[in-house]
PDB file of N, CA and C in Angstrom:
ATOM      1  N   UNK A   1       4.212  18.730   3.198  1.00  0.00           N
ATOM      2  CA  UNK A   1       5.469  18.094   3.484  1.00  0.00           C
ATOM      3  C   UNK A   1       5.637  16.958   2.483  1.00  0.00           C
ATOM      4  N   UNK A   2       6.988  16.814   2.162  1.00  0.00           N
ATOM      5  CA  UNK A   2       7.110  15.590   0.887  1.00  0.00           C
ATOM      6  C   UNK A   2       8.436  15.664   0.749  1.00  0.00           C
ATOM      7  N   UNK A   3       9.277  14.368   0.342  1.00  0.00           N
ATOM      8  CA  UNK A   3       9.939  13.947   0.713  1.00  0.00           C
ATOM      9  C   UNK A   3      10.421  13.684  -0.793  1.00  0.00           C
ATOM     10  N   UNK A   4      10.771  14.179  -2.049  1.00  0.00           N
ATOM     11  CA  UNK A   4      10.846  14.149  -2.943  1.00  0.00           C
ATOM     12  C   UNK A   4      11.763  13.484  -3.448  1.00  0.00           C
ATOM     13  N   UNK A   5      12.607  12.424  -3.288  1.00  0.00           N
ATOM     14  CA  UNK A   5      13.529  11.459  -3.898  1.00  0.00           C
ATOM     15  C   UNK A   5      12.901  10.537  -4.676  1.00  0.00           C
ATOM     16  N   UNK A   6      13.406  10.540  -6.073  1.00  0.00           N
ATOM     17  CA  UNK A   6      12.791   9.060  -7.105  1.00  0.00           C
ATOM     18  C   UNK A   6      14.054   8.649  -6.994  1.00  0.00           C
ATOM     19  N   UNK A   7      14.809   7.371  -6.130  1.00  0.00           N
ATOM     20  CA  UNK A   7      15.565   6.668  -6.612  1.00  0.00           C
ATOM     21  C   UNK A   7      15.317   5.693  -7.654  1.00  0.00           C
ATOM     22  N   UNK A   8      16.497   5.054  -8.017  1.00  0.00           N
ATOM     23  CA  UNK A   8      15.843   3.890  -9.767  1.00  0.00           C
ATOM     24  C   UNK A   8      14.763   3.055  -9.529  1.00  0.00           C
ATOM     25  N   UNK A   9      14.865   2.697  -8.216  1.00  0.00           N
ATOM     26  CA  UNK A   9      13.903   1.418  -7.580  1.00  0.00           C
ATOM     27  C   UNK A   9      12.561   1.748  -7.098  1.00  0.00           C
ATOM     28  N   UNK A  10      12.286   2.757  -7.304  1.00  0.00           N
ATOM     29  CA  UNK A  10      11.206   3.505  -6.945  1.00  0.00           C
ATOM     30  C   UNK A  10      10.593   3.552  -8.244  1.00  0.00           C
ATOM     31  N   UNK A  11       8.853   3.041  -8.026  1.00  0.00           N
ATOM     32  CA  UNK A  11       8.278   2.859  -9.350  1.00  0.00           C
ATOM     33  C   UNK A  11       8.212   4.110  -9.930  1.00  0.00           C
ATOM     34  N   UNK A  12       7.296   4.094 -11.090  1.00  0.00           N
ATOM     35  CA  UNK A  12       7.495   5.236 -11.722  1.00  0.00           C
ATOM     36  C   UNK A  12       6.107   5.762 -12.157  1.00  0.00           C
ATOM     37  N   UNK A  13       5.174   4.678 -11.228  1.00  0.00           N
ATOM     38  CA  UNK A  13       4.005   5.674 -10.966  1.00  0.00           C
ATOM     39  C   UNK A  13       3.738   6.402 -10.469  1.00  0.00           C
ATOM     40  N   UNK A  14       4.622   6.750  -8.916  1.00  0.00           N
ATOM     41  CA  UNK A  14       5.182   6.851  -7.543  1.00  0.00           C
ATOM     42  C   UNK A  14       4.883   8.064  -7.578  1.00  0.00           C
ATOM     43  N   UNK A  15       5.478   9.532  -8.231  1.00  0.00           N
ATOM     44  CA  UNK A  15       5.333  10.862  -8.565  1.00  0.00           C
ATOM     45  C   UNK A  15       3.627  11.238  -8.154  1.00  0.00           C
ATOM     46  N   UNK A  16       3.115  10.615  -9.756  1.00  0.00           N
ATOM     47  CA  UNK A  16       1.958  10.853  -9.896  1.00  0.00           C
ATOM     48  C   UNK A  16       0.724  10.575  -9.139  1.00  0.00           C
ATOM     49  N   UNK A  17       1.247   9.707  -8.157  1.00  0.00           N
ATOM     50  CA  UNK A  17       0.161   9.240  -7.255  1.00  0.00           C
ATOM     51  C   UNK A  17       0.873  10.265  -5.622  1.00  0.00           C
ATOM     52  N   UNK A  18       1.861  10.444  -5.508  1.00  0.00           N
ATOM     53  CA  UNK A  18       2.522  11.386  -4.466  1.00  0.00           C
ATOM     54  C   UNK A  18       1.807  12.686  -4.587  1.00  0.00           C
ATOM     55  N   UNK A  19       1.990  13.488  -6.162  1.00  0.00           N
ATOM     56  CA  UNK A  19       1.178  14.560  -6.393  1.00  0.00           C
ATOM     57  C   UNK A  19      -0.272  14.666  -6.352  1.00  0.00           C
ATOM     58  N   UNK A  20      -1.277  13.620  -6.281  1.00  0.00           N
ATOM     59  CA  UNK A  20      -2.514  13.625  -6.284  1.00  0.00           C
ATOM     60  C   UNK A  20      -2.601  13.921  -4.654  1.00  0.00           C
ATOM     61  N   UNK A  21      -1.960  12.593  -3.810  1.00  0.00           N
ATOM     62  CA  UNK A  21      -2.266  12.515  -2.041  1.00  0.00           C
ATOM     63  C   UNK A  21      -2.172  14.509  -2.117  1.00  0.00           C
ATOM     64  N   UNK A  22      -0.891  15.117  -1.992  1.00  0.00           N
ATOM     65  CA  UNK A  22      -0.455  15.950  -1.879  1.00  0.00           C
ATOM     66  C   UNK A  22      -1.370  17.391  -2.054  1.00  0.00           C
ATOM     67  N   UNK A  23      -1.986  16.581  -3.365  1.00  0.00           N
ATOM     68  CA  UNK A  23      -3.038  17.827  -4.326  1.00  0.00           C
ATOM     69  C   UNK A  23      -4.267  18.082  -2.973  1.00  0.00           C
ATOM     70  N   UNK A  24      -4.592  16.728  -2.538  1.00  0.00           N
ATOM     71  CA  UNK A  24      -6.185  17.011  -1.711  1.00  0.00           C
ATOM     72  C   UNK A  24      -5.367  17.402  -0.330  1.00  0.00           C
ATOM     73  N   UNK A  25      -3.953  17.785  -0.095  1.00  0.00           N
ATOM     74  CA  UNK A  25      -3.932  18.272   1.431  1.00  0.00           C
ATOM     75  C   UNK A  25      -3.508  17.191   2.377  1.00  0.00           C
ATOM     76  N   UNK A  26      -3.114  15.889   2.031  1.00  0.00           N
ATOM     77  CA  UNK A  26      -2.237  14.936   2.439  1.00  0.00           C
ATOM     78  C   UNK A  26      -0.686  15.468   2.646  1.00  0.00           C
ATOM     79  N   UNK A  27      -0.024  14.613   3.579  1.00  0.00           N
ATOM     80  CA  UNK A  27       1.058  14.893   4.202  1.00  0.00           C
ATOM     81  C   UNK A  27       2.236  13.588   3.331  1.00  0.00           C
ATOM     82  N   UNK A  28       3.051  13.803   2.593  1.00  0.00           N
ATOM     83  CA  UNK A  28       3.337  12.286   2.044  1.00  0.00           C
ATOM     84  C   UNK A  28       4.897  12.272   2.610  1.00  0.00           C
ATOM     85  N   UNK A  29       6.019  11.584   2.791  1.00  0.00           N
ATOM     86  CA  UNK A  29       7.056  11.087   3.224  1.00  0.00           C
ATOM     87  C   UNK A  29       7.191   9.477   2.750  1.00  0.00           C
ATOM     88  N   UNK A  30       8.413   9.618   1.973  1.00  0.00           N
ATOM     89  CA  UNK A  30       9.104   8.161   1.419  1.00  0.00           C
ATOM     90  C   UNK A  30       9.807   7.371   2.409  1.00  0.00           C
ATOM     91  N   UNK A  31       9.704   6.171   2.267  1.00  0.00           N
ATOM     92  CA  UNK A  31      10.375   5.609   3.877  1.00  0.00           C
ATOM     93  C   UNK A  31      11.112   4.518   2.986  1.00  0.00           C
ATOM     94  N   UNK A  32      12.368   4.786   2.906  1.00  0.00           N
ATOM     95  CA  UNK A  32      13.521   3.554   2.698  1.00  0.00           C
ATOM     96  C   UNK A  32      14.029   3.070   3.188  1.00  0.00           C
ATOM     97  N   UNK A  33      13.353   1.456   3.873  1.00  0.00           N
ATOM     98  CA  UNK A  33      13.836   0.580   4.266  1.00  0.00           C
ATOM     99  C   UNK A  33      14.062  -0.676   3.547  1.00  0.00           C
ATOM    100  N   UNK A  34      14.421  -1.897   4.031  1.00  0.00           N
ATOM    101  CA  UNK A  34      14.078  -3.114   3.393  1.00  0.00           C
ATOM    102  C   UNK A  34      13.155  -3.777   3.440  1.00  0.00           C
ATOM    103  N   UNK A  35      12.349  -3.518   2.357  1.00  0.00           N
ATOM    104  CA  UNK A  35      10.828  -4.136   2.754  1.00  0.00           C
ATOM    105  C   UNK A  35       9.795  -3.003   3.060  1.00  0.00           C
ATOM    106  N   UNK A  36       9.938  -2.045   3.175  1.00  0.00           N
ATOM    107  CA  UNK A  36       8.859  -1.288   4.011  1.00  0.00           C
ATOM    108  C   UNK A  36       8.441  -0.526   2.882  1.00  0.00           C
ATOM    109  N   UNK A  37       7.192  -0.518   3.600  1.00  0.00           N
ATOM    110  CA  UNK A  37       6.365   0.444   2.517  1.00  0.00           C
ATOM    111  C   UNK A  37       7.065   1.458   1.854  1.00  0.00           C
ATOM    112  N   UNK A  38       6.388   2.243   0.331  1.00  0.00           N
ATOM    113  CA  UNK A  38       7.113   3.500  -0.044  1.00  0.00           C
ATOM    114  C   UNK A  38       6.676   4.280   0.646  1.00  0.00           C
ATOM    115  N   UNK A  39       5.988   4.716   0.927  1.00  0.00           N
ATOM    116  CA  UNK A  39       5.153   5.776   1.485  1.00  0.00           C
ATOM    117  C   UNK A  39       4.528   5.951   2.790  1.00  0.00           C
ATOM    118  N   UNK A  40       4.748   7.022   3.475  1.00  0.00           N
ATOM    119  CA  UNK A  40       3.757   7.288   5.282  1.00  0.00           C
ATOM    120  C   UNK A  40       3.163   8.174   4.054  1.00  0.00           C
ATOM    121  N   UNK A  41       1.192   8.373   4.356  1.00  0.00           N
ATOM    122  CA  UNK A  41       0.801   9.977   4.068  1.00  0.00           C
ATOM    123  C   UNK A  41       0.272   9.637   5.649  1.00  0.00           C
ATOM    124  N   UNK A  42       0.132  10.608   5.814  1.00  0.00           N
ATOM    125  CA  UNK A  42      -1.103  11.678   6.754  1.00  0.00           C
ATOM    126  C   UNK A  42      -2.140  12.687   6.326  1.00  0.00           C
ATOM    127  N   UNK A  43      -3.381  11.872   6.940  1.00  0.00           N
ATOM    128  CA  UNK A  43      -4.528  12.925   6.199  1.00  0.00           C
ATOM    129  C   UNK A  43      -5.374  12.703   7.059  1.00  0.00           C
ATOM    130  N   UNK A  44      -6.065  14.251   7.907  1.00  0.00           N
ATOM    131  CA  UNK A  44      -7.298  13.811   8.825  1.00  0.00           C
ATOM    132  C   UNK A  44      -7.233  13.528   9.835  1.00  0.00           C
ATOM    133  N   UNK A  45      -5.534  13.512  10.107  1.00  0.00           N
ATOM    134  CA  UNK A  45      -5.376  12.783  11.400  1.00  0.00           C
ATOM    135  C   UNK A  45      -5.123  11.402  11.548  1.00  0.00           C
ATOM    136  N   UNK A  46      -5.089  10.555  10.597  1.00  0.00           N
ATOM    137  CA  UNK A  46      -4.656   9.234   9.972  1.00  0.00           C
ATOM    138  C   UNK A  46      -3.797   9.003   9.450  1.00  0.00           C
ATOM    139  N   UNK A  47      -2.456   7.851   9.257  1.00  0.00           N
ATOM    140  CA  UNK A  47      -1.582   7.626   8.979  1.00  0.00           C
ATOM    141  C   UNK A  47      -2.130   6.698   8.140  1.00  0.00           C
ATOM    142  N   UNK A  48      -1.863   6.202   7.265  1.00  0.00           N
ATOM    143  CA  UNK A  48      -1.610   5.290   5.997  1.00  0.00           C
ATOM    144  C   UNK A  48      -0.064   4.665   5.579  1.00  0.00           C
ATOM    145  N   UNK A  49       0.040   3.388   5.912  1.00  0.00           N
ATOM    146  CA  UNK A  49       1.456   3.301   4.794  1.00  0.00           C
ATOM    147  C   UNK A  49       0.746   2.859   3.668  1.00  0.00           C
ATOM    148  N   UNK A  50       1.637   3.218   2.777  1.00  0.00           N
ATOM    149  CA  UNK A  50       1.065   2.731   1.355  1.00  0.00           C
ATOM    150  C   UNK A  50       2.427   2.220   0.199  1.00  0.00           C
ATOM    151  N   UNK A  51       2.211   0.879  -0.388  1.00  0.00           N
ATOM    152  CA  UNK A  51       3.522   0.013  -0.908  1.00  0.00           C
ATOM    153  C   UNK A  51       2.625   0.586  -2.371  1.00  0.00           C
ATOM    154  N   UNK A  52       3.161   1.199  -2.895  1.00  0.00           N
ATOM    155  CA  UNK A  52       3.299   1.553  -4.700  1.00  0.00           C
ATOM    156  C   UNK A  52       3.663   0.926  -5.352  1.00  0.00           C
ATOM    157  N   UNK A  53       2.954  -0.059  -6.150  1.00  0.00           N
ATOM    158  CA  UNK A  53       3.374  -1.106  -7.162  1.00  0.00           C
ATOM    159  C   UNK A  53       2.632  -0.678  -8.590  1.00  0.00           C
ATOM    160  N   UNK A  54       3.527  -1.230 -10.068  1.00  0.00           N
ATOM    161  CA  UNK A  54       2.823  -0.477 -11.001  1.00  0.00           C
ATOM    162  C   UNK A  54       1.971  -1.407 -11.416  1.00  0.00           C
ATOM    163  N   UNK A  55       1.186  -1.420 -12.214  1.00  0.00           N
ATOM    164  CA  UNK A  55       0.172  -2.236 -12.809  1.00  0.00           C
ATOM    165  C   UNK A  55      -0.031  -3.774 -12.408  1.00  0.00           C
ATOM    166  N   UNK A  56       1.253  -4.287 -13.063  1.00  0.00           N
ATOM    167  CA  UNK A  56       1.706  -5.576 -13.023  1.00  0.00           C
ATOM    168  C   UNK A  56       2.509  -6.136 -11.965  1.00  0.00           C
ATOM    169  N   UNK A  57       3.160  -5.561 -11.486  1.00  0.00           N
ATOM    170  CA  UNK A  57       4.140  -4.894 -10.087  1.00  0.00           C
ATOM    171  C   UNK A  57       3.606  -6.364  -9.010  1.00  0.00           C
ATOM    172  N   UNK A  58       4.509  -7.009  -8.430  1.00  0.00           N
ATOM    173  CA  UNK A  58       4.773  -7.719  -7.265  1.00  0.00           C
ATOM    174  C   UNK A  58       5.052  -7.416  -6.000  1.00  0.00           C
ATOM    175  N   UNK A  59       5.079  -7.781  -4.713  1.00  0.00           N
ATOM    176  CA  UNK A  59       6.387  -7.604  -4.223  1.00  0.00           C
ATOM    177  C   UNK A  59       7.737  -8.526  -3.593  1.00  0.00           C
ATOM    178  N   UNK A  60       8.676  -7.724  -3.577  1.00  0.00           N
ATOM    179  CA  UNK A  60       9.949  -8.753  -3.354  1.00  0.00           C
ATOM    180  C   UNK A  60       9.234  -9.331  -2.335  1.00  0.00           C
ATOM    181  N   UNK A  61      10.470 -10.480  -1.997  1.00  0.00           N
ATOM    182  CA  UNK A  61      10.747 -11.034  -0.952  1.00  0.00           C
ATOM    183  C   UNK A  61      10.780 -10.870   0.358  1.00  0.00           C
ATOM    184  N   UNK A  62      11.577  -9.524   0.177  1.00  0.00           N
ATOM    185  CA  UNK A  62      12.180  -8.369   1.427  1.00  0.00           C
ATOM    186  C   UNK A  62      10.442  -8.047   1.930  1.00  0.00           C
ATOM    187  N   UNK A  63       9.530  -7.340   1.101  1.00  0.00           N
ATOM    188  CA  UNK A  63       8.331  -6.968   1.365  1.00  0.00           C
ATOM    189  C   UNK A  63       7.438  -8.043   1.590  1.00  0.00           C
ATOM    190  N   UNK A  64       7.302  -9.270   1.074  1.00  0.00           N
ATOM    191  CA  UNK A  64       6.381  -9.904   1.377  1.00  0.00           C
ATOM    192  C   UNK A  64       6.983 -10.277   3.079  1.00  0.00           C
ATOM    193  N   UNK A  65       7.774 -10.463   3.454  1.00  0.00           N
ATOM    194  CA  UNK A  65       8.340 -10.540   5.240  1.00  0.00           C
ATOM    195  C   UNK A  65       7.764  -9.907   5.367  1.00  0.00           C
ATOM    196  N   UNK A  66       8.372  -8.544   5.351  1.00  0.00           N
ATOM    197  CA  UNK A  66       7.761  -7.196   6.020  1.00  0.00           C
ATOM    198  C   UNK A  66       6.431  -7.107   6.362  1.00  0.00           C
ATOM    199  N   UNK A  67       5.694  -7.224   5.476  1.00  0.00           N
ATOM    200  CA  UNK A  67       4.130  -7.063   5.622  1.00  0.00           C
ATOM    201  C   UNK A  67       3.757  -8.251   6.224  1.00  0.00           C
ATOM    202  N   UNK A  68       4.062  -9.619   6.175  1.00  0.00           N
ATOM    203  CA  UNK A  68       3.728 -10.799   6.856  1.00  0.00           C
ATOM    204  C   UNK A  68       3.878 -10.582   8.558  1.00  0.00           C
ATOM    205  N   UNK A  69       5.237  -9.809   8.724  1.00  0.00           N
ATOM    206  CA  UNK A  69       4.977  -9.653  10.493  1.00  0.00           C
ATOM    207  C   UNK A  69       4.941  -8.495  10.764  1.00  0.00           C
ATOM    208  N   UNK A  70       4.004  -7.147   9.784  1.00  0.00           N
ATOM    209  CA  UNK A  70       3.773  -5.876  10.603  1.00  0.00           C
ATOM    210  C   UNK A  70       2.439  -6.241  11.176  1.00  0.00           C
ATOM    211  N   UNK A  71       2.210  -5.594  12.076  1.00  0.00           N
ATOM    212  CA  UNK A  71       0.626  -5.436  12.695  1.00  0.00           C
ATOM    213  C   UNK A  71      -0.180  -4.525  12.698  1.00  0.00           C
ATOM    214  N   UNK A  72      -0.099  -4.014  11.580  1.00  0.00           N
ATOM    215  CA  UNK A  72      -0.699  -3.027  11.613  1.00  0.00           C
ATOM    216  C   UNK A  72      -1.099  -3.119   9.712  1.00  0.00           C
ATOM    217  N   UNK A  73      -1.576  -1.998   9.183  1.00  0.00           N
ATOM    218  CA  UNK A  73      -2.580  -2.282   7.710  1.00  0.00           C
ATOM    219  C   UNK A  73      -1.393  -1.520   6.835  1.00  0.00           C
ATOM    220  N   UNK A  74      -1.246  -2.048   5.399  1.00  0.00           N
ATOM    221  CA  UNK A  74      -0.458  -1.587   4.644  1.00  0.00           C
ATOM    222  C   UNK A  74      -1.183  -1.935   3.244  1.00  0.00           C
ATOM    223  N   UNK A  75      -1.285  -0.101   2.518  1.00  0.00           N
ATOM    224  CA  UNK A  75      -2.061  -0.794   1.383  1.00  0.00           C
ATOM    225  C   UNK A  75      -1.243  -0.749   0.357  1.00  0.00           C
ATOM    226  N   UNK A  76      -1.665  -1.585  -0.967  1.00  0.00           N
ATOM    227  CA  UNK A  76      -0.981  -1.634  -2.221  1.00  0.00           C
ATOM    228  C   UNK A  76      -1.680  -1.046  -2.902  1.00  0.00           C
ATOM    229  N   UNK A  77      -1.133   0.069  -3.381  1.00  0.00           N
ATOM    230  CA  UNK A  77      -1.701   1.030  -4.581  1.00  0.00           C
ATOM    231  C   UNK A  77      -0.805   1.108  -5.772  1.00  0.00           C
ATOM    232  N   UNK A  78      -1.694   1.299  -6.717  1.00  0.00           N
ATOM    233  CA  UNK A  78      -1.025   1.123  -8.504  1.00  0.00           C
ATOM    234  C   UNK A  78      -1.770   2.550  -9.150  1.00  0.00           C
ATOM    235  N   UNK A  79      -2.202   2.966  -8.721  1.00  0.00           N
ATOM    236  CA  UNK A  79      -2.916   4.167  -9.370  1.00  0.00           C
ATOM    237  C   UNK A  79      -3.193   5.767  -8.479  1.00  0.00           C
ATOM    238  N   UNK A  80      -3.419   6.524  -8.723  1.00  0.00           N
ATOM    239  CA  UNK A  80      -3.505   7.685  -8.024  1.00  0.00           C
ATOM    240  C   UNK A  80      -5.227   7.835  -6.766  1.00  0.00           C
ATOM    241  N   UNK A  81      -5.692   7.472  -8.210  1.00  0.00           N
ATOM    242  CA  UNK A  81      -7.416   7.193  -7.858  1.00  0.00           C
ATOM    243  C   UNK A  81      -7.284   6.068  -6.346  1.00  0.00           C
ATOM    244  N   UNK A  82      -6.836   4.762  -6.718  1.00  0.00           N
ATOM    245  CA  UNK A  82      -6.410   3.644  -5.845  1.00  0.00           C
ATOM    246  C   UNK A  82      -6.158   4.692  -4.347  1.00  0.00           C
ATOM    247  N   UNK A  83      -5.053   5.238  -4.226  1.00  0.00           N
ATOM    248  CA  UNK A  83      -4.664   6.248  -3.076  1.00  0.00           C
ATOM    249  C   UNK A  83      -5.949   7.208  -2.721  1.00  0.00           C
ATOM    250  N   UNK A  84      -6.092   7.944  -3.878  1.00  0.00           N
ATOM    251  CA  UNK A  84      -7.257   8.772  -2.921  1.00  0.00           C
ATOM    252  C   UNK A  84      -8.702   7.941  -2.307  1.00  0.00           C
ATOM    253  N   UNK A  85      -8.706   6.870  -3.008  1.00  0.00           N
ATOM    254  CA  UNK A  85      -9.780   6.449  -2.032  1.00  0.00           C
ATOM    255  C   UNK A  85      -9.767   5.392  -1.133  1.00  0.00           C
ATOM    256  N   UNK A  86      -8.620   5.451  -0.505  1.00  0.00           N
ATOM    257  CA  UNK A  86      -8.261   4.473   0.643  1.00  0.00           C
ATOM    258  C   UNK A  86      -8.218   5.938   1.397  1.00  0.00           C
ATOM    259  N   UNK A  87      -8.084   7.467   1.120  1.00  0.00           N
ATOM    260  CA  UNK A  87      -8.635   8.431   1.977  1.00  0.00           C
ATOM    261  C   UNK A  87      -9.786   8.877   2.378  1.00  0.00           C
ATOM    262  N   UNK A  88     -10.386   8.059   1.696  1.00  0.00           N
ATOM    263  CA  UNK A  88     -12.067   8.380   1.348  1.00  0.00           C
ATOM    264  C   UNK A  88     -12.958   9.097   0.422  1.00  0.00           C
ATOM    265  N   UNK A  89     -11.754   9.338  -0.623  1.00  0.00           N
ATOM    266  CA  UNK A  89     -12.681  10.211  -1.665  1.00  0.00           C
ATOM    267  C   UNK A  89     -12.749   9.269  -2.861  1.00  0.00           C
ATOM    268  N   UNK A  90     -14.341   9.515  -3.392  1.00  0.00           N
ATOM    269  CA  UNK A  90     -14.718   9.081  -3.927  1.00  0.00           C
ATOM    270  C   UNK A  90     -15.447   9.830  -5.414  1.00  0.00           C
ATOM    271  N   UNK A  91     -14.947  10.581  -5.920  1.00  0.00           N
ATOM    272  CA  UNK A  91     -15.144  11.077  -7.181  1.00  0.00           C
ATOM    273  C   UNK A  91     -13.881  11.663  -7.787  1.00  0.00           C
ATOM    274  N   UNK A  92     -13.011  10.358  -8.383  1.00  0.00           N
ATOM    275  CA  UNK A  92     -12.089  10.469  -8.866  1.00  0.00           C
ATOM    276  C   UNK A  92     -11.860  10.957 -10.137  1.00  0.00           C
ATOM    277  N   UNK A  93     -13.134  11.660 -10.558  1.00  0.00           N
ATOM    278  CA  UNK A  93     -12.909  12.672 -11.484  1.00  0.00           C
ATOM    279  C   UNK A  93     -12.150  13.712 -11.596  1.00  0.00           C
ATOM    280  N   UNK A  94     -12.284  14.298 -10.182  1.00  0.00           N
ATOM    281  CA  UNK A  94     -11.602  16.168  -9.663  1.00  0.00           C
ATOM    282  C   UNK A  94     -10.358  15.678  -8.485  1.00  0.00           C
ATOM    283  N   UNK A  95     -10.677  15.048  -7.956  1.00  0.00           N
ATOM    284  CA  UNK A  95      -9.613  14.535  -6.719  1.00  0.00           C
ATOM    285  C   UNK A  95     -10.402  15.564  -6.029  1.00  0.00           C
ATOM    286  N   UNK A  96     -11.431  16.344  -6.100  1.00  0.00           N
ATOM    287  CA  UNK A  96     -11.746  17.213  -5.428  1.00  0.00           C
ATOM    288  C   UNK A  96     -12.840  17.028  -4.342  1.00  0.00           C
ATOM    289  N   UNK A  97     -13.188  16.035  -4.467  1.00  0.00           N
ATOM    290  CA  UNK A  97     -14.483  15.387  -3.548  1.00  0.00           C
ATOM    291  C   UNK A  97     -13.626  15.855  -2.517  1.00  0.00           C
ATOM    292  N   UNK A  98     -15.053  15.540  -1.332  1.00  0.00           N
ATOM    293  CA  UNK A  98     -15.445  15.619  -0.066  1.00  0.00           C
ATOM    294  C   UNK A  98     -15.017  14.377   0.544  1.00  0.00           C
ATOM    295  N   UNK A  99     -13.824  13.729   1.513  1.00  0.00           N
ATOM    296  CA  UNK A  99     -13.301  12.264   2.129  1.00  0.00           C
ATOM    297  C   UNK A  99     -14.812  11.964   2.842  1.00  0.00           C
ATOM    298  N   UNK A 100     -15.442  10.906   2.522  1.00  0.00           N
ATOM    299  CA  UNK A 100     -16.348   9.970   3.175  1.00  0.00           C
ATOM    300  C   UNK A 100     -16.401  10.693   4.697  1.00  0.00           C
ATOM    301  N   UNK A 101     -17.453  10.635   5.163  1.00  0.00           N
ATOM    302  CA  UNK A 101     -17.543  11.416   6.832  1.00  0.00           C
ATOM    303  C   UNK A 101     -17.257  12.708   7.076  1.00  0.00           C
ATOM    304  N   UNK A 102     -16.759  13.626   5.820  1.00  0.00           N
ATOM    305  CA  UNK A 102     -16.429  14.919   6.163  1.00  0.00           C
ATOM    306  C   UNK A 102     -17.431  15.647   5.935  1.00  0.00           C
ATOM    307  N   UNK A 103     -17.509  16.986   6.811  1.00  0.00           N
ATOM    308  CA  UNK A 103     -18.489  18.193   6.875  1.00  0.00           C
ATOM    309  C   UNK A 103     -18.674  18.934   5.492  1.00  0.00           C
ATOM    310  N   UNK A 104     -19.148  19.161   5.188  1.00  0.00           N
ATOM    311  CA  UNK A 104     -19.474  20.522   4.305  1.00  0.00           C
ATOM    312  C   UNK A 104     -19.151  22.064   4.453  1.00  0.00           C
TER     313      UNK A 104
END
């Protein structure tokens, strides 16, 4: 499932890190609000929001609120690698690893 809109304001690492979650079997959906994260994935049975910023990348105003009174965890990712291992994989060579705690 994926939710494929690049509006202008949407970074432009955003794709490439969407297609990696996506690649290992993640669930990804863009959420446009004010302030709110880019991204829900689902993987494992776990929800993740995740705010996509590029390298150098800040966030507004609108987002620093947002995240100041959610209660819950929101990560900032700049890289693809960054995303897959807030899923738990850890050999960001293949994206193909095994997520931390999983069976064989």
């Amino acid at each position: 499932m994926s939710n494929k809109r690049y509006a202008a304001k949407r970074d432009e690492n955003e794709p490439e890190i969407e297609d990696a979650l996506l690649e290992v079997g993640a669930t990804v959906d863009q959420l446009n609000g004010d302030g709110t994260p880019d991204l829900l994935v689902g993987y494992a049975g776990v929800n993740y929001l995740m705010e996509v910023k590029s390298a150098k990348g800040t966030l507004t105003r609108a987002q620093q609120s947002w995240h100041r009174n959610w209660q819950g965890v929101v990560h900032i990712v700049r890289t693809p690698e960054e995303a897959l291992a807030i899923l738990g994989f850890v050999d960001m060579n293949t994206y193909r690893a095994e997520p931390e705690g999983s069976a064989p």
